[in-house]
N, C-alpha and C. Protein backbone atom coordinates (compact mmCIF):
# COMPACT_ATOMS: atom_id res chain seq x y z
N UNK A 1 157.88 -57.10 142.62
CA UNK A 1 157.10 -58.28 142.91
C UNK A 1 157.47 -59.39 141.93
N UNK A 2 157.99 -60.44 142.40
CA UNK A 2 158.19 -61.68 141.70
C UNK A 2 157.16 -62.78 140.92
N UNK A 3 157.22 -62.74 139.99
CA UNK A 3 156.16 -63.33 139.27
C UNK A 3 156.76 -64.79 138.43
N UNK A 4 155.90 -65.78 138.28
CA UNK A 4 156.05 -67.08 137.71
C UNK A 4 155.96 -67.30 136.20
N UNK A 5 155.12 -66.33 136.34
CA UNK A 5 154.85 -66.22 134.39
C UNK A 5 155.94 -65.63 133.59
N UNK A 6 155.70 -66.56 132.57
CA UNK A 6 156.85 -66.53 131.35
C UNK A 6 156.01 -66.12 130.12
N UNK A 7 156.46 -64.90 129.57
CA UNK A 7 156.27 -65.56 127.78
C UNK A 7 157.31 -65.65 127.28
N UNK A 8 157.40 -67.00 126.78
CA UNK A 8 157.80 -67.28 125.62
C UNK A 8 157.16 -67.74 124.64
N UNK A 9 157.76 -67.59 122.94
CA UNK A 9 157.33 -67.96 122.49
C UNK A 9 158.52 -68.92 121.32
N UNK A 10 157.66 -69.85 120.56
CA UNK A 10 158.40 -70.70 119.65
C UNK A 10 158.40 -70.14 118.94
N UNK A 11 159.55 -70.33 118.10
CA UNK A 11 160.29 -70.10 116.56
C UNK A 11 160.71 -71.17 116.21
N UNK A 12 160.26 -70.93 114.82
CA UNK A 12 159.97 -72.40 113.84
C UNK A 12 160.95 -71.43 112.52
N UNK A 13 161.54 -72.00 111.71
CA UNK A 13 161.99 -71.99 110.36
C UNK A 13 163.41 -70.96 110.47
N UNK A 14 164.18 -71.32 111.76
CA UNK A 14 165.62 -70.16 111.92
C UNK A 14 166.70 -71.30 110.64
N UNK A 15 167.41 -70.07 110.55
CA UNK A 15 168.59 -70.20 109.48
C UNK A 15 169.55 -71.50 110.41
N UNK A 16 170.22 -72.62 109.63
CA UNK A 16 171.07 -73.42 110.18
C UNK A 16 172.20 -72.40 111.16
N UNK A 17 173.11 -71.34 110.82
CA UNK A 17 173.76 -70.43 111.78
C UNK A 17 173.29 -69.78 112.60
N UNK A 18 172.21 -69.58 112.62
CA UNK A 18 171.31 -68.85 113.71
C UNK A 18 172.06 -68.92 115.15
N UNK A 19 172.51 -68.25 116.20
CA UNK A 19 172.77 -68.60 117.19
C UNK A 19 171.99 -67.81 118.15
N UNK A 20 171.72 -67.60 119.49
CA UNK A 20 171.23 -67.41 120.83
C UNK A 20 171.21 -65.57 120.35
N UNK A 21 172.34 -65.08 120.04
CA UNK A 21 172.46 -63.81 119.91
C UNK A 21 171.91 -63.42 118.87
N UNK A 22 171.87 -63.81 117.70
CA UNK A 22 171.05 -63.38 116.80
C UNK A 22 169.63 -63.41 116.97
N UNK A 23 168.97 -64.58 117.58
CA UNK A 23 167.43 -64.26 118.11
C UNK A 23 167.15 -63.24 119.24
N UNK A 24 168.22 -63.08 119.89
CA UNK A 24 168.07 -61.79 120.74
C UNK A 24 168.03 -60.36 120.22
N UNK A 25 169.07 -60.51 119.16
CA UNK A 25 169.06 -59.47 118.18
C UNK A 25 167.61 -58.86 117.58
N UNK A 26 167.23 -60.23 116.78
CA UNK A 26 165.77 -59.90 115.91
C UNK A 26 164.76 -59.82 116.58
N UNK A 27 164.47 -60.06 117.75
CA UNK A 27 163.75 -60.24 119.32
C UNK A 27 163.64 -59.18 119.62
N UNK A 28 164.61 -58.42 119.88
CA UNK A 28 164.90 -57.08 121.01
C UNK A 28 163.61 -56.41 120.55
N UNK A 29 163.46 -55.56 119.15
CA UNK A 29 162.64 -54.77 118.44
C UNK A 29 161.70 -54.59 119.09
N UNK A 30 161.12 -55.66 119.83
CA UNK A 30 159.50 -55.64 120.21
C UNK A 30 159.42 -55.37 121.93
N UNK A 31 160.70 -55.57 122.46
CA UNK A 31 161.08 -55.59 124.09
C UNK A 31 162.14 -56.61 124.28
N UNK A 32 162.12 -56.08 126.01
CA UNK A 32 163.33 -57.11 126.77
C UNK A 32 163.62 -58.43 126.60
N UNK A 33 164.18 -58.81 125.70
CA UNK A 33 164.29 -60.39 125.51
C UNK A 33 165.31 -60.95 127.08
N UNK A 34 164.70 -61.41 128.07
CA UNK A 34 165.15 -62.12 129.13
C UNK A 34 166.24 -63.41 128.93
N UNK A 35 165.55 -64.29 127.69
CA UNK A 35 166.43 -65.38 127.20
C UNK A 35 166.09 -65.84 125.98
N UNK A 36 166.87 -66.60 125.33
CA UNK A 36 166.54 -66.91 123.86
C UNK A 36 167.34 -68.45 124.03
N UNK A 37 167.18 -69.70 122.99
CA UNK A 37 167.53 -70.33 123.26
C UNK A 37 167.15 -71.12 122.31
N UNK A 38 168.08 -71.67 121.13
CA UNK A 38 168.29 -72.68 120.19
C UNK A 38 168.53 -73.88 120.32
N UNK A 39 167.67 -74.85 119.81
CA UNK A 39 167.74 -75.94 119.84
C UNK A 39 168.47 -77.03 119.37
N UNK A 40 169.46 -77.69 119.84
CA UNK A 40 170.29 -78.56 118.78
C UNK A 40 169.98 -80.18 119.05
N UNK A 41 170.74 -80.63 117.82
CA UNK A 41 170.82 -82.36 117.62
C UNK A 41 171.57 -82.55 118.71
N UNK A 42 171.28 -83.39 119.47
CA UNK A 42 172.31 -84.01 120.77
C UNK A 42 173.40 -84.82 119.59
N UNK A 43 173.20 -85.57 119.03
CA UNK A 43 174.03 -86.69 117.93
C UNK A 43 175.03 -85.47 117.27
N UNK A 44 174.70 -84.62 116.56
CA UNK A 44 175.43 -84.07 115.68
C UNK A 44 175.74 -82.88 116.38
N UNK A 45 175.27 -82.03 116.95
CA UNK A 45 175.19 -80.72 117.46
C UNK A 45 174.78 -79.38 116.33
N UNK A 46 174.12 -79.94 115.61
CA UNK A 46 173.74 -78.94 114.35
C UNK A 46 172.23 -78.72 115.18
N UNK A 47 171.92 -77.38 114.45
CA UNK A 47 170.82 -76.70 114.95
C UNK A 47 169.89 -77.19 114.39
N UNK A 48 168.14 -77.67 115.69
CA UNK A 48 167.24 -78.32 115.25
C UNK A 48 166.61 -77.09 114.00
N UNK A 49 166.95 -75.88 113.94
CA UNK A 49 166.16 -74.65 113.25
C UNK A 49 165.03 -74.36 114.17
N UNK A 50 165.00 -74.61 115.47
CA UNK A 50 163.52 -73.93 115.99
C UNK A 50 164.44 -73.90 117.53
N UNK A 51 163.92 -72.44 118.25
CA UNK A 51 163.90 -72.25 119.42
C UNK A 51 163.02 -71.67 120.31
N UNK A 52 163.47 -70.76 121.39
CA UNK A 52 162.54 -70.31 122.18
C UNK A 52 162.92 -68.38 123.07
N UNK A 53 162.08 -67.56 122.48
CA UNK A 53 162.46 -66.40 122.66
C UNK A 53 161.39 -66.25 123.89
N UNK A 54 162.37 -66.06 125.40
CA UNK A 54 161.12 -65.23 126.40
C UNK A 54 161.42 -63.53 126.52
N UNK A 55 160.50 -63.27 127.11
CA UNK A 55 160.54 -61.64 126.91
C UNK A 55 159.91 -61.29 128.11
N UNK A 56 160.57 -60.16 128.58
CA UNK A 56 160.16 -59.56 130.20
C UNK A 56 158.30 -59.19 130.07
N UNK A 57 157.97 -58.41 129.03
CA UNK A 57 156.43 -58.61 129.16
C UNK A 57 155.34 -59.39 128.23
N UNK A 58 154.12 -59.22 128.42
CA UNK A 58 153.36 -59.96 127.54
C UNK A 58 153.28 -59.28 126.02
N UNK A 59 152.88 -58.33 126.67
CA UNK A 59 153.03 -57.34 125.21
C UNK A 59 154.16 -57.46 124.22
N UNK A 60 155.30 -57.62 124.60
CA UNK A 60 156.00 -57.89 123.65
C UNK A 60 156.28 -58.99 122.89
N UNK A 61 155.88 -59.84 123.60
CA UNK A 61 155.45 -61.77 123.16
C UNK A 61 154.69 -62.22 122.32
N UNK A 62 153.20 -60.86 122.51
CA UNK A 62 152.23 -60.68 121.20
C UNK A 62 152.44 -60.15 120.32
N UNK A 63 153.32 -59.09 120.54
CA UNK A 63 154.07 -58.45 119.28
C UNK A 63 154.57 -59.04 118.46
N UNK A 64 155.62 -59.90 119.18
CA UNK A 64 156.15 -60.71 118.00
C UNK A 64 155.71 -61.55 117.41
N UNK A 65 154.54 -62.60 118.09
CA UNK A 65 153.62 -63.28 117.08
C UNK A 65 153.28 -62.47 116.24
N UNK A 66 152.33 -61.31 116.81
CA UNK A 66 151.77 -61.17 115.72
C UNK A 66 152.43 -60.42 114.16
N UNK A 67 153.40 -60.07 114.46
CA UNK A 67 154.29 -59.45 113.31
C UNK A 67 155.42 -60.53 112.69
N UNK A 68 156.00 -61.09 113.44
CA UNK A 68 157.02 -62.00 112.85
C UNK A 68 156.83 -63.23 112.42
N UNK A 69 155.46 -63.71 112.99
CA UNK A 69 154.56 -64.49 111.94
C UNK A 69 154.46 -64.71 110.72
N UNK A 70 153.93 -63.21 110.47
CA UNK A 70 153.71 -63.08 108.77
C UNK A 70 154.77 -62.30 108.19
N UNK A 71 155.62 -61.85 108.95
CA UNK A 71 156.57 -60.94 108.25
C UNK A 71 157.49 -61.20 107.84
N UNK A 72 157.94 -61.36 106.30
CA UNK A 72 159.36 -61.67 105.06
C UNK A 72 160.37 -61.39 105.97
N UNK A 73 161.08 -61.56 106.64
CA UNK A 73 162.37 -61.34 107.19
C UNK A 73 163.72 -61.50 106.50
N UNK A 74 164.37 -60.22 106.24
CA UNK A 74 165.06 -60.26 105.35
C UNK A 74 166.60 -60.71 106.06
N UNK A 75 166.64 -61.16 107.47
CA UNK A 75 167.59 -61.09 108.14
C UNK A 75 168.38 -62.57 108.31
N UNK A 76 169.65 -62.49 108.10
CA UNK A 76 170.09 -63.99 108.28
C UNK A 76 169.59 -64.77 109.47
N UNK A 77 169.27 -64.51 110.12
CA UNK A 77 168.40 -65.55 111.44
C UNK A 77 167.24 -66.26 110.65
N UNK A 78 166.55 -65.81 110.17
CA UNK A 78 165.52 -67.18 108.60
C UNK A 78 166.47 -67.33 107.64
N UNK A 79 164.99 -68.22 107.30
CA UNK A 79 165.32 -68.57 105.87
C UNK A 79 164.23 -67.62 104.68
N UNK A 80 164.42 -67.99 103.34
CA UNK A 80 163.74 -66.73 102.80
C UNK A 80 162.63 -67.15 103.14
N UNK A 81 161.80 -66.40 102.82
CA UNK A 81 160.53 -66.79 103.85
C UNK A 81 160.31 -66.43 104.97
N UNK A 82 159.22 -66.88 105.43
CA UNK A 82 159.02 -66.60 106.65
C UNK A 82 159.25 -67.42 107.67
N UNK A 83 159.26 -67.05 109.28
CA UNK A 83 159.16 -67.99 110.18
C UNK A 83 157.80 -68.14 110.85
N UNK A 84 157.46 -68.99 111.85
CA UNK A 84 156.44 -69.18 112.54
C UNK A 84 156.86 -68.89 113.65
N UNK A 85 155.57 -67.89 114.79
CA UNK A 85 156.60 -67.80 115.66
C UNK A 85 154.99 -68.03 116.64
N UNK A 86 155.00 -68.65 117.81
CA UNK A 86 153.55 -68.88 118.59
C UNK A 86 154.04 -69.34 119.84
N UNK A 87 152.83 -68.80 120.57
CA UNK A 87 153.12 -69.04 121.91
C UNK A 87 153.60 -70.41 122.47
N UNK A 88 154.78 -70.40 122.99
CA UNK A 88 155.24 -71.88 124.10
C UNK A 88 154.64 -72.34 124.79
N UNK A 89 154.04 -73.85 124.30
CA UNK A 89 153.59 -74.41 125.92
C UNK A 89 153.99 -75.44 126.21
N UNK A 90 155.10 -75.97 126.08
CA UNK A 90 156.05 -76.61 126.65
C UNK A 90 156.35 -76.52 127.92
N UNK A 91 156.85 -75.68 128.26
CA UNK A 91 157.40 -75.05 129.36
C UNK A 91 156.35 -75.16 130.57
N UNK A 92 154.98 -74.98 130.16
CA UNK A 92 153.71 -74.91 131.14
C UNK A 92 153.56 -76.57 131.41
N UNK A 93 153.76 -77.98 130.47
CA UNK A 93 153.59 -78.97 130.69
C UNK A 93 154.53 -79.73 130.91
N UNK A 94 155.36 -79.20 130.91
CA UNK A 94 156.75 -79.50 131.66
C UNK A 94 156.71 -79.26 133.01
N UNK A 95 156.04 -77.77 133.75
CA UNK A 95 156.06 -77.70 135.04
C UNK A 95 155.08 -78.33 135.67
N UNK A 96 153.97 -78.86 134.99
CA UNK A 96 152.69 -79.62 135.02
C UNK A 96 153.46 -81.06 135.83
N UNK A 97 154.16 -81.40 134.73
CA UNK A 97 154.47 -82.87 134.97
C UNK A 97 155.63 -83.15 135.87
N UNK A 98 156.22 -82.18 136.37
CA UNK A 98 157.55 -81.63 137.32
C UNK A 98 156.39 -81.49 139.10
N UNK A 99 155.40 -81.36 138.59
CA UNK A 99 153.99 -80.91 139.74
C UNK A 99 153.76 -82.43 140.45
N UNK A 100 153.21 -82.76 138.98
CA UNK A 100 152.81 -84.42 139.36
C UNK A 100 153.83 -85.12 139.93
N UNK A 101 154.93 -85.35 139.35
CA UNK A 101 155.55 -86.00 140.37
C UNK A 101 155.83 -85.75 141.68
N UNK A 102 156.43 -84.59 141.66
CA UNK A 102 156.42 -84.05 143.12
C UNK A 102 155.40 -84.04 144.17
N UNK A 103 154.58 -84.10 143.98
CA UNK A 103 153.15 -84.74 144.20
C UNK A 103 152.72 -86.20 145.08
N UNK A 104 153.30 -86.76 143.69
CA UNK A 104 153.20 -88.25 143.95
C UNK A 104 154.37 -88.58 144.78
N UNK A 105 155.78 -87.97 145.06
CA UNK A 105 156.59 -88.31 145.95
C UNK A 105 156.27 -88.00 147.01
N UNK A 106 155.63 -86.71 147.73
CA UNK A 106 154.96 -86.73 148.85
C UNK A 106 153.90 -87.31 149.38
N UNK A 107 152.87 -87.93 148.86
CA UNK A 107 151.91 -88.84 149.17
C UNK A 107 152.74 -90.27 149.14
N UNK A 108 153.74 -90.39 148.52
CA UNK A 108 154.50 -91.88 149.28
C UNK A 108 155.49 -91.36 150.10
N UNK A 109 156.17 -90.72 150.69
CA UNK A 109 156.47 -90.02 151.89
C UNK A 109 155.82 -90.49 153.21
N UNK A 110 154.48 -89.89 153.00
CA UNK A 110 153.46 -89.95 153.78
C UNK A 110 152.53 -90.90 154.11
N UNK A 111 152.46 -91.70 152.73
CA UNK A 111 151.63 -93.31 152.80
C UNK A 111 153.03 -93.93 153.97
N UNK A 112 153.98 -93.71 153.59
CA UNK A 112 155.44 -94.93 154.45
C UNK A 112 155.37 -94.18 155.87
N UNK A 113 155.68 -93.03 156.34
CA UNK A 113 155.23 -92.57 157.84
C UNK A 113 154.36 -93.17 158.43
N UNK A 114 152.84 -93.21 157.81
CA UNK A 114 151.65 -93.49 158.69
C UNK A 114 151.78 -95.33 158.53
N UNK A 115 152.25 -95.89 157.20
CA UNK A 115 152.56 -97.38 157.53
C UNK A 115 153.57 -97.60 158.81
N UNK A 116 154.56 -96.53 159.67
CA UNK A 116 155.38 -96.97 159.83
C UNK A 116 154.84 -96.64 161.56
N UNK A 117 154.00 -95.98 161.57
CA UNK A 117 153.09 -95.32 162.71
C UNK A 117 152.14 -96.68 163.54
């Protein structure tokens, strides 16, 4: 059964080398990482340091908040320290506003038919 829901979640404080595979790497631990995905400077192409790990279930999405949150990561994907890692909602107001318009293009569709009626 096909489902719409995503977790992902944000990561805040990744190492400048960090790439796609390495958050999949440090990801996996908790479950199926589906996609991972680092953020860069359009200008420079250097990494913003924050991306986005989704994962096939929920459970594993909470997992990783709740552990990789607070947890020292000794792994080159951070920095010393810790990262922040919390649920995405980007993605939900992004399809929000992907809604609205689409929306609003069919009600002028439909306002120009019945003007044209």
């Amino acid at each position: 059964m096909a489902t719409n829901v995503e977790y992902t979640c944000f990561v805040r404080g990744l190492d400048q080398d960090t790439d796609e595979k390495d958050l999949t790497d440090i990801f996996s631990k908790f479950g199926n990482v589906i996609d991972s995905k680092i953020i860069y400077d359009r200008d420079t192409g250097k990494s913003r340091r924050f991306g986005f790990v989704t994962f096939e279930e929920e459970k594993s999405m909470t997992d990783a908040i709740m552990i990789m949150d607070v947890e020292e990561s000794r792994s080159k994907c951070v920095n010393v320290g810790s990262i922040t890692v919390e649920v995405a909602r980007q993605r939900r107001k992004n399809r929000s506003a992907e809604f609205a318009l689409e929306l609003v293009r069919l009600i002028n569709e439909k306002q120009k038919k019945m003007a044209g009626l």
